[in-house]
N, C-alpha and C. Protein backbone atom coordinates (compact mmCIF):
# COMPACT_ATOMS: atom_id res chain seq x y z
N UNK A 1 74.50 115.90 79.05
CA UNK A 1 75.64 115.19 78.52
C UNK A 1 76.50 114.62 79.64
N UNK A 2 76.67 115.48 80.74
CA UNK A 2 77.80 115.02 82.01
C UNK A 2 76.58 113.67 82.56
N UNK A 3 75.77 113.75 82.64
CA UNK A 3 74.54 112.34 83.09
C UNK A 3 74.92 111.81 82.98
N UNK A 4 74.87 111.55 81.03
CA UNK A 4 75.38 110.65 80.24
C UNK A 4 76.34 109.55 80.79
N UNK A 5 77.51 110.60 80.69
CA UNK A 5 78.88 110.20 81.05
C UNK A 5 79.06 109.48 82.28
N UNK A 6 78.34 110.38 83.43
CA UNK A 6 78.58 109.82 84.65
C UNK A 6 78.20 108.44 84.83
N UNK A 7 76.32 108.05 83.99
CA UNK A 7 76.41 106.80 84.57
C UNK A 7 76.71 105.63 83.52
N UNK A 8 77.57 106.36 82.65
CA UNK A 8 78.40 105.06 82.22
C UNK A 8 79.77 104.57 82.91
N UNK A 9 80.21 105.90 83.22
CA UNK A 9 81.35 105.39 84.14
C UNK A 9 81.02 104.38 85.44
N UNK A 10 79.81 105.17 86.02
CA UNK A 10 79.08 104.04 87.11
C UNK A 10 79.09 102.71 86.68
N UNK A 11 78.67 102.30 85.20
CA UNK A 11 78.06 101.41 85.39
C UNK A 11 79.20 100.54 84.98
N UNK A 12 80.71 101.22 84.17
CA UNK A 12 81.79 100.44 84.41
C UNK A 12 82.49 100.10 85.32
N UNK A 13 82.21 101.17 86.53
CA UNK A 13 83.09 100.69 88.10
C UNK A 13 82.49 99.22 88.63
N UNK A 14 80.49 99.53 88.20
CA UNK A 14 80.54 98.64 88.32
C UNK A 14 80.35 97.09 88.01
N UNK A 15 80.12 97.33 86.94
CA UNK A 15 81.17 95.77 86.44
C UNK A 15 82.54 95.73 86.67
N UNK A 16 83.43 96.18 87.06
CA UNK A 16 84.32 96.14 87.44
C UNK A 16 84.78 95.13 88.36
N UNK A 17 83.85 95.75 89.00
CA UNK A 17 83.84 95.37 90.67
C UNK A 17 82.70 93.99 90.62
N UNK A 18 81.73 94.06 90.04
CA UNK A 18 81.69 92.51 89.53
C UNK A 18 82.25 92.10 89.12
N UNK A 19 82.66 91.94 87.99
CA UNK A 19 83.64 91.02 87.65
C UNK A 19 84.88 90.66 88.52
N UNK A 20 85.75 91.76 89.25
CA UNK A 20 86.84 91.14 90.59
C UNK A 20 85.89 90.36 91.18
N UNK A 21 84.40 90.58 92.24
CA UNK A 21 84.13 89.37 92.69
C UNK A 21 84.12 88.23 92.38
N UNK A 22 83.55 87.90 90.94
CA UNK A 22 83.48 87.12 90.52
C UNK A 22 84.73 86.04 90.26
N UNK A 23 85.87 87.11 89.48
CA UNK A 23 87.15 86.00 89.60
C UNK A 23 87.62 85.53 91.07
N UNK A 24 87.51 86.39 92.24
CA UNK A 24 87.77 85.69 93.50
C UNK A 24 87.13 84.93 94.10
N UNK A 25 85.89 84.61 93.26
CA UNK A 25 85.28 83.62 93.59
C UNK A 25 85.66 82.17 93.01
N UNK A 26 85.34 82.30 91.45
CA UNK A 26 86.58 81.74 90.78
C UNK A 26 87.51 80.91 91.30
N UNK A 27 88.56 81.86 92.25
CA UNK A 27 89.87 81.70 92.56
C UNK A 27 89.59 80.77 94.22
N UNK A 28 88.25 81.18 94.93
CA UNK A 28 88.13 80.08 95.65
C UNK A 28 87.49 78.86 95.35
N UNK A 29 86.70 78.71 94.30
CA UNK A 29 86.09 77.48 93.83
C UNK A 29 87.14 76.56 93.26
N UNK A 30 88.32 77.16 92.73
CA UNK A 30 89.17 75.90 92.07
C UNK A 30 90.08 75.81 93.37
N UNK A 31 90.53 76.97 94.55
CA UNK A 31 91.07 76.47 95.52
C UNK A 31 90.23 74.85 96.56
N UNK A 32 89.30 75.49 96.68
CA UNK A 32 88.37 74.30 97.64
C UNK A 32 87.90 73.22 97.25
N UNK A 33 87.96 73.30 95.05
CA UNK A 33 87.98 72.11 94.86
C UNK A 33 89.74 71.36 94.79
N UNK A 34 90.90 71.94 94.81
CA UNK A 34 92.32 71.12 95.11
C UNK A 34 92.22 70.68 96.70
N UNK A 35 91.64 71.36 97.22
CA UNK A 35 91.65 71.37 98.65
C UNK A 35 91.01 69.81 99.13
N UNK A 36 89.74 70.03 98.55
CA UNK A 36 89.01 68.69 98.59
C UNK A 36 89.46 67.82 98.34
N UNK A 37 89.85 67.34 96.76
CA UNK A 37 90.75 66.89 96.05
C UNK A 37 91.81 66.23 97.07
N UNK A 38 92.75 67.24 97.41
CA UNK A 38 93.86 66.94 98.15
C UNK A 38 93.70 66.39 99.42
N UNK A 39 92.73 66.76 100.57
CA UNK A 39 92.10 65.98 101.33
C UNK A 39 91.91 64.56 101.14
N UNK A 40 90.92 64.16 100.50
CA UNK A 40 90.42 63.12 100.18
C UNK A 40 91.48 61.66 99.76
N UNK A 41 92.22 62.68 99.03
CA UNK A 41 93.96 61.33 98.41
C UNK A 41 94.73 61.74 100.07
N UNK A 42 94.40 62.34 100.82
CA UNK A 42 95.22 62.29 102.13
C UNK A 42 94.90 61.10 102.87
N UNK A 43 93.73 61.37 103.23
CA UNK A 43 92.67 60.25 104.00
C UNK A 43 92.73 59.05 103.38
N UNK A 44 92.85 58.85 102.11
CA UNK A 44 92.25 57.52 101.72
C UNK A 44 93.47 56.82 100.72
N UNK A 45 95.01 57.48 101.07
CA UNK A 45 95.84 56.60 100.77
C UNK A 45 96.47 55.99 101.42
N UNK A 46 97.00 54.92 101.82
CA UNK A 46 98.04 54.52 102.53
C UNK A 46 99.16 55.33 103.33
N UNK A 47 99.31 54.98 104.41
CA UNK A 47 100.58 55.73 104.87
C UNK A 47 101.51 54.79 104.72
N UNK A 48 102.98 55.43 104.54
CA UNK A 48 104.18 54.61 103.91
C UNK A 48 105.25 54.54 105.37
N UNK A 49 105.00 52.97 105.62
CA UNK A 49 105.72 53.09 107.53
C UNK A 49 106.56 52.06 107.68
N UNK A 50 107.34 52.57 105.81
CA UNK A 50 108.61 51.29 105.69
C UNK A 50 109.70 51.24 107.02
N UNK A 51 110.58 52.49 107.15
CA UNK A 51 111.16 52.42 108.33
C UNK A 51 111.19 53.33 109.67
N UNK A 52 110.40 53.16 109.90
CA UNK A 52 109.37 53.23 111.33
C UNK A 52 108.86 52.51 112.57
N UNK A 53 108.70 53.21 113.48
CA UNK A 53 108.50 52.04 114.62
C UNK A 53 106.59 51.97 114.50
N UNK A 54 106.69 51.05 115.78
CA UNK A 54 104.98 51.05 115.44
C UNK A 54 104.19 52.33 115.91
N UNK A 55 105.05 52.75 117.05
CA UNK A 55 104.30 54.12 117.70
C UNK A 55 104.56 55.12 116.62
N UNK A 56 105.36 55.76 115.92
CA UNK A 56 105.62 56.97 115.04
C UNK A 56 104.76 56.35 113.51
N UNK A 57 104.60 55.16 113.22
CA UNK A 57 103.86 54.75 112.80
C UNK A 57 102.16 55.03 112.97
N UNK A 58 101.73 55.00 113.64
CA UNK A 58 100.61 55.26 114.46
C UNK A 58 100.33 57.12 114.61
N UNK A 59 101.48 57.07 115.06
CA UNK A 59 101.81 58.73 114.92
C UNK A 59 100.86 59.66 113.65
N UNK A 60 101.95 58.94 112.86
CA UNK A 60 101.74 59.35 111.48
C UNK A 60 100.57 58.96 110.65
N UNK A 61 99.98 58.04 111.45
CA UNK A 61 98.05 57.58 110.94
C UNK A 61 97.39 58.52 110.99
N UNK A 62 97.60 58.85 112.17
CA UNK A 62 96.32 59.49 112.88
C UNK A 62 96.67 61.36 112.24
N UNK A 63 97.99 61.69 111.95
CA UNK A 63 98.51 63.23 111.49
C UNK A 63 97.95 63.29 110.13
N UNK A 64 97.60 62.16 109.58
CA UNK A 64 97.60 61.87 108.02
C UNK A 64 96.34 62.02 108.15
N UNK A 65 95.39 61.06 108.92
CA UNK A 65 93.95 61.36 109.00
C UNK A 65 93.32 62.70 109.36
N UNK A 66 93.85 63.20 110.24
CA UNK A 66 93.39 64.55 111.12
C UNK A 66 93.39 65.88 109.87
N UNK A 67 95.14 65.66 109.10
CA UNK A 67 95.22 66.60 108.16
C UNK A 67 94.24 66.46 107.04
N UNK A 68 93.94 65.52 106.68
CA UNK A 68 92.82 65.15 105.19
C UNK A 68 91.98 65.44 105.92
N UNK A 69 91.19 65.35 106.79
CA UNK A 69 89.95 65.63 107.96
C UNK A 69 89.97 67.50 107.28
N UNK A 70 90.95 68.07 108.06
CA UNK A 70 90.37 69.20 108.16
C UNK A 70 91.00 69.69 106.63
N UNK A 71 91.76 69.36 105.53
CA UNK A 71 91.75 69.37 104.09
C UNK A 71 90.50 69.64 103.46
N UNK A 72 89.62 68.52 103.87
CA UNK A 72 88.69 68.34 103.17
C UNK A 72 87.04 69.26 103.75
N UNK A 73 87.12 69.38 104.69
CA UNK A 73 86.14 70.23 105.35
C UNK A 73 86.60 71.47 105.27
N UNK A 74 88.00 72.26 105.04
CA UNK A 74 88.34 73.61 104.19
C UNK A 74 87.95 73.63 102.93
N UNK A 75 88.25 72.49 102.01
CA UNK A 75 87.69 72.84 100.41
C UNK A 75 86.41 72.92 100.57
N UNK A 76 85.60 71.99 101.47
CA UNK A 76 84.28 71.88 100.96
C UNK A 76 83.47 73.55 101.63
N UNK A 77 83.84 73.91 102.69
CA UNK A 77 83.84 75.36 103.11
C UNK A 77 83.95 75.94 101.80
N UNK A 78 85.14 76.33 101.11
CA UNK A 78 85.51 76.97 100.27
C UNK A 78 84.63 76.81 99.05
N UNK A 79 84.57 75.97 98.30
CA UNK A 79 83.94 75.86 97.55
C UNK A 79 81.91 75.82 97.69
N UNK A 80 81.33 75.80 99.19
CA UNK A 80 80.52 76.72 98.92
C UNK A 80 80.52 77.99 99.27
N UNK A 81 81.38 78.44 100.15
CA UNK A 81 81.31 79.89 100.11
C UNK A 81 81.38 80.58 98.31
N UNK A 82 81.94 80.20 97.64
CA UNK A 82 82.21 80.53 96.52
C UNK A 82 81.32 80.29 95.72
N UNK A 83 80.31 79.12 95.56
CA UNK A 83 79.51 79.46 94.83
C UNK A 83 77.92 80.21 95.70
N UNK A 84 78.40 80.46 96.79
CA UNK A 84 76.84 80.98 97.58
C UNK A 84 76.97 82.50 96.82
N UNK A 85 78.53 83.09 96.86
CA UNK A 85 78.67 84.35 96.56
C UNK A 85 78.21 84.19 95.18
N UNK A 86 78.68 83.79 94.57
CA UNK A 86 78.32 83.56 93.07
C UNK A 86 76.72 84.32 92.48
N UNK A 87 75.88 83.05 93.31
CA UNK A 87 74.81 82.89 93.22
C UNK A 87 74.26 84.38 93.69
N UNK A 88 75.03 85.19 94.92
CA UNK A 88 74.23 86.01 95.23
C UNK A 88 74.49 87.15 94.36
N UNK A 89 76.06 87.46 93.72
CA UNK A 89 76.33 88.55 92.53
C UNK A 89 75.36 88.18 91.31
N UNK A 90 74.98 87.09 91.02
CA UNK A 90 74.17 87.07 89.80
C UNK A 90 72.79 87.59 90.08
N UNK A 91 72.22 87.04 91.19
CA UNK A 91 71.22 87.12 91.30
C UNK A 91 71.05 88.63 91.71
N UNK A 92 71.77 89.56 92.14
CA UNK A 92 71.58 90.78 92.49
C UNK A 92 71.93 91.55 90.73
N UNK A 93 72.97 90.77 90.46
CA UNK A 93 73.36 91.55 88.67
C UNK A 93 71.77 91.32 88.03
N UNK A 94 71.12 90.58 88.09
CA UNK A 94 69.72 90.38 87.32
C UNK A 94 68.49 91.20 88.09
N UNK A 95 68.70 91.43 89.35
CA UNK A 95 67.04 92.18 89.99
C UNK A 95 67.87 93.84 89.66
N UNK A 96 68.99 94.13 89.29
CA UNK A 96 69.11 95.72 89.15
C UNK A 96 69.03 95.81 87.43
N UNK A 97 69.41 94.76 86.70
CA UNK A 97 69.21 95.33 85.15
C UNK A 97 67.87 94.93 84.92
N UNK A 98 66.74 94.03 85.61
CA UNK A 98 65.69 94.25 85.31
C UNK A 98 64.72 95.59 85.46
């Protein structure tokens, strides 16, 4: 009877504990896709260099480019780290309940 018990509790810790991976994975896939997202409208909008000189102008090109640069190469990081993990909790949740 204590068997029993024990490996059900096991087997709720661990889903448990799957399931937290899973939402922090989750929680980086919709981060790295705003990230991307947000990158991308960095890089590829206009900079606004109403009253500005030409150098702080210029300034501000290249801060605007550099930041969407590395924006967008963090989401896209992020969002596969998140689904590599994904892929590897499922695929390990399926070779132990088989």
């Amino acid at each position: 009877m204590q068997d029993v018990t024990r490996a059900k509790t096991e087997g709720s810790l661990a889903g448990v504990g799957r399931a937290a991976i899973l939402g922090l994975c989750g929680g980086m896939l919709l981060g790295g896709l705003f990230l991307l997202v947000q990158g991308l409208r960095t890089r590829l909008s206009p900079v606004d260099c109403q009253d500005l000189s030409e150098l702080e102008c210029g300034f501000l090109q290249e801060t605007a480019l550099e930041v969407g640069r590395m924006q967008t190469v963090a989401g896209a990081a992020l969002l596969a780290l998140g689904a590599s993990v994904v892929v590897l909790v499922r695929s390990r949740g399926r070779s132990a309940s088989a």
